[in-house]
Protein backbone atom coordinates (compact mmCIF):
# COMPACT_ATOMS: atom_id res chain seq x y z
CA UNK A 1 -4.52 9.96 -23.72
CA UNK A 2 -1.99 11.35 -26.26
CA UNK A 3 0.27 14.32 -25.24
CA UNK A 4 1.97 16.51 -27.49
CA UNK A 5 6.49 16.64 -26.09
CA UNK A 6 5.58 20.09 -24.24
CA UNK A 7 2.44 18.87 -22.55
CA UNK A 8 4.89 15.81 -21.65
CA UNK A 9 7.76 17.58 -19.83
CA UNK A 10 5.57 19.88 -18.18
CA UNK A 11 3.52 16.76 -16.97
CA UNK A 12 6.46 14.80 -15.83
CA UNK A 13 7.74 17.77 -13.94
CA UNK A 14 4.86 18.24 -11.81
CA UNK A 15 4.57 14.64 -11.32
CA UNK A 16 8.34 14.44 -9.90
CA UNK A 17 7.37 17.48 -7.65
CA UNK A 18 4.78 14.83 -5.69
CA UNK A 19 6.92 11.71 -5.51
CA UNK A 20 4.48 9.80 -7.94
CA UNK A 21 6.41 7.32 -9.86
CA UNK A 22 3.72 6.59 -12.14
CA UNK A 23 2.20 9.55 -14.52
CA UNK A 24 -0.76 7.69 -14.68
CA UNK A 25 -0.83 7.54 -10.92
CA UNK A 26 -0.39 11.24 -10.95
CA UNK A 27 -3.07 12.18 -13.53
CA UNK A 28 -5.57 10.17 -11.86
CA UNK A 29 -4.71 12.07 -8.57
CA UNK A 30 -5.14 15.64 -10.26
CA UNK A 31 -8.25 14.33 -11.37
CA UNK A 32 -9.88 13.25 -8.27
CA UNK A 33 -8.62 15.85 -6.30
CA UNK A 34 -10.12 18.77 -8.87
CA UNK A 35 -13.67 16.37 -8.70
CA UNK A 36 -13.69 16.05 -5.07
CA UNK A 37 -12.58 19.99 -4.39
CA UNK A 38 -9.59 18.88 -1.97
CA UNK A 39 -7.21 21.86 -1.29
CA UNK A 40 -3.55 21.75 -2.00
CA UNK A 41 -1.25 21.40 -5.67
CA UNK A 42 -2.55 19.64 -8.52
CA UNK A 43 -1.43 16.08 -7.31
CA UNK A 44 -0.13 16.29 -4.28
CA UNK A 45 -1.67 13.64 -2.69
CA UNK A 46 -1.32 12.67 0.92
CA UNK A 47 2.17 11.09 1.45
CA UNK A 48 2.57 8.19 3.70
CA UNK A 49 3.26 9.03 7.38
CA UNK A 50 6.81 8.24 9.08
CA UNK A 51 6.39 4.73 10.58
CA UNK A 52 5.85 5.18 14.35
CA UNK A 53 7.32 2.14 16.56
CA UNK A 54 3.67 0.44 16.92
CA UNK A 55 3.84 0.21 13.08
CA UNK A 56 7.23 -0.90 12.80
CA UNK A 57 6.93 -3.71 15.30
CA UNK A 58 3.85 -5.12 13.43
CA UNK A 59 5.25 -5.07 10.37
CA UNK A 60 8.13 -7.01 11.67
CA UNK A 61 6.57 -9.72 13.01
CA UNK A 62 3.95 -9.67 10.15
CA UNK A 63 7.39 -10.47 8.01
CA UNK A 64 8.34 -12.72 10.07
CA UNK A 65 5.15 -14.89 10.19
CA UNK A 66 4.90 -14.87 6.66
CA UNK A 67 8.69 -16.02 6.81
CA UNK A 68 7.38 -19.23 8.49
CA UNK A 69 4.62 -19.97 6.41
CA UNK A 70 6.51 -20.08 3.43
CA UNK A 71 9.33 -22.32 5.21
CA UNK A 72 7.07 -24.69 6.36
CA UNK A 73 5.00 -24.18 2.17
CA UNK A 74 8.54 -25.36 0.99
CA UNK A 75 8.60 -28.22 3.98
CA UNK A 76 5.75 -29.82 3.52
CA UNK A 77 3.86 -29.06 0.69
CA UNK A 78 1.30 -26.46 2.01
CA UNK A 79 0.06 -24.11 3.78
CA UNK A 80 -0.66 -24.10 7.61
CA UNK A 81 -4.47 -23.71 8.70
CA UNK A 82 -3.53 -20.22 9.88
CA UNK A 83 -2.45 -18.83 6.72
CA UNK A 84 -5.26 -16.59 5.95
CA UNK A 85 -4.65 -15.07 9.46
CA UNK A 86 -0.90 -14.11 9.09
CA UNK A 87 -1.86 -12.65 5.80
CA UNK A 88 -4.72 -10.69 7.04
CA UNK A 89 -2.11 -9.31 9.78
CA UNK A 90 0.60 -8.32 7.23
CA UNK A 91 -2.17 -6.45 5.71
CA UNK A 92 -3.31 -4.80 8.61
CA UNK A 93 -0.02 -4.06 9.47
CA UNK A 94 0.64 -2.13 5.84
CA UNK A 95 -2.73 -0.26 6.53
CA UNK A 96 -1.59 1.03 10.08
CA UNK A 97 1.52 2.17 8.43
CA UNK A 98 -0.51 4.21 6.10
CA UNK A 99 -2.74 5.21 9.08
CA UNK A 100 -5.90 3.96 6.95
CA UNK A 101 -8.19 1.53 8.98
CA UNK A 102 -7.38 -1.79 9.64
CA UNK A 103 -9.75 -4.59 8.91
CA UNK A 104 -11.99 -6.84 11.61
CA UNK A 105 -10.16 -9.69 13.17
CA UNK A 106 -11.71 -12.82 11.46
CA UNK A 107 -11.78 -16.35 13.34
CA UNK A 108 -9.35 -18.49 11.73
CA UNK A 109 -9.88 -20.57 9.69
CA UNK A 110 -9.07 -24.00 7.34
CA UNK A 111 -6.45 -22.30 5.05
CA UNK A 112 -7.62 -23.23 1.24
């Protein structure tokens, strides 16, 4: 999409009034949000929520296991068999934060 310098500043304005970073990000928000008939400004999507303590403390051992995986990657080569776990559980833990749904618990597994 080409915009003329006018179109440009007045685009980039009402971006920085939403905290997008991105104007592409912000377009594509305006966009959706005049298709799907949500209420509020053009592009003022939903911002993420203040981390609540629950959130924080997941996080922080989510960091913290994925500390020790890649110690013991560097160690030895590769990758405990409950990799795929500690990844799904930083993930999880980045949803919650975002208060989106997390996903199922999976059996562990061989990590690949």
């Amino acid at each position: 999409m080409r915009l003329n310098s006018d179109e440009l500043e007045r685009w980039q304005k009402a971006r920085q009034g939403t905290e997008r970073k991105e104007l592409g990000a912000w377009v594509r928000a305006v966009v959706e949000e005049s298709l799907n008939g949500h209420p509020g400004l053009p592009g003022d999507v939903p911002r993420v929520p203040q981390v609540n303590e629950t959130a924080y403390a997941q996080l922080v051992q989510a960091a913290e296991n994925l500390r020790n995986l890649m110690r013991h990657a560097q160690e030895h080569g590769s990758l405990p068999a409950d990799a795929d776990a500690v990844l799904a559980q930083l993930g999880n833990a980045a949803l919650h934060v975002r208060g989106l749904p997390v996903a199922p618990e999976r059996a562990a597994g061989p990590a690949q």
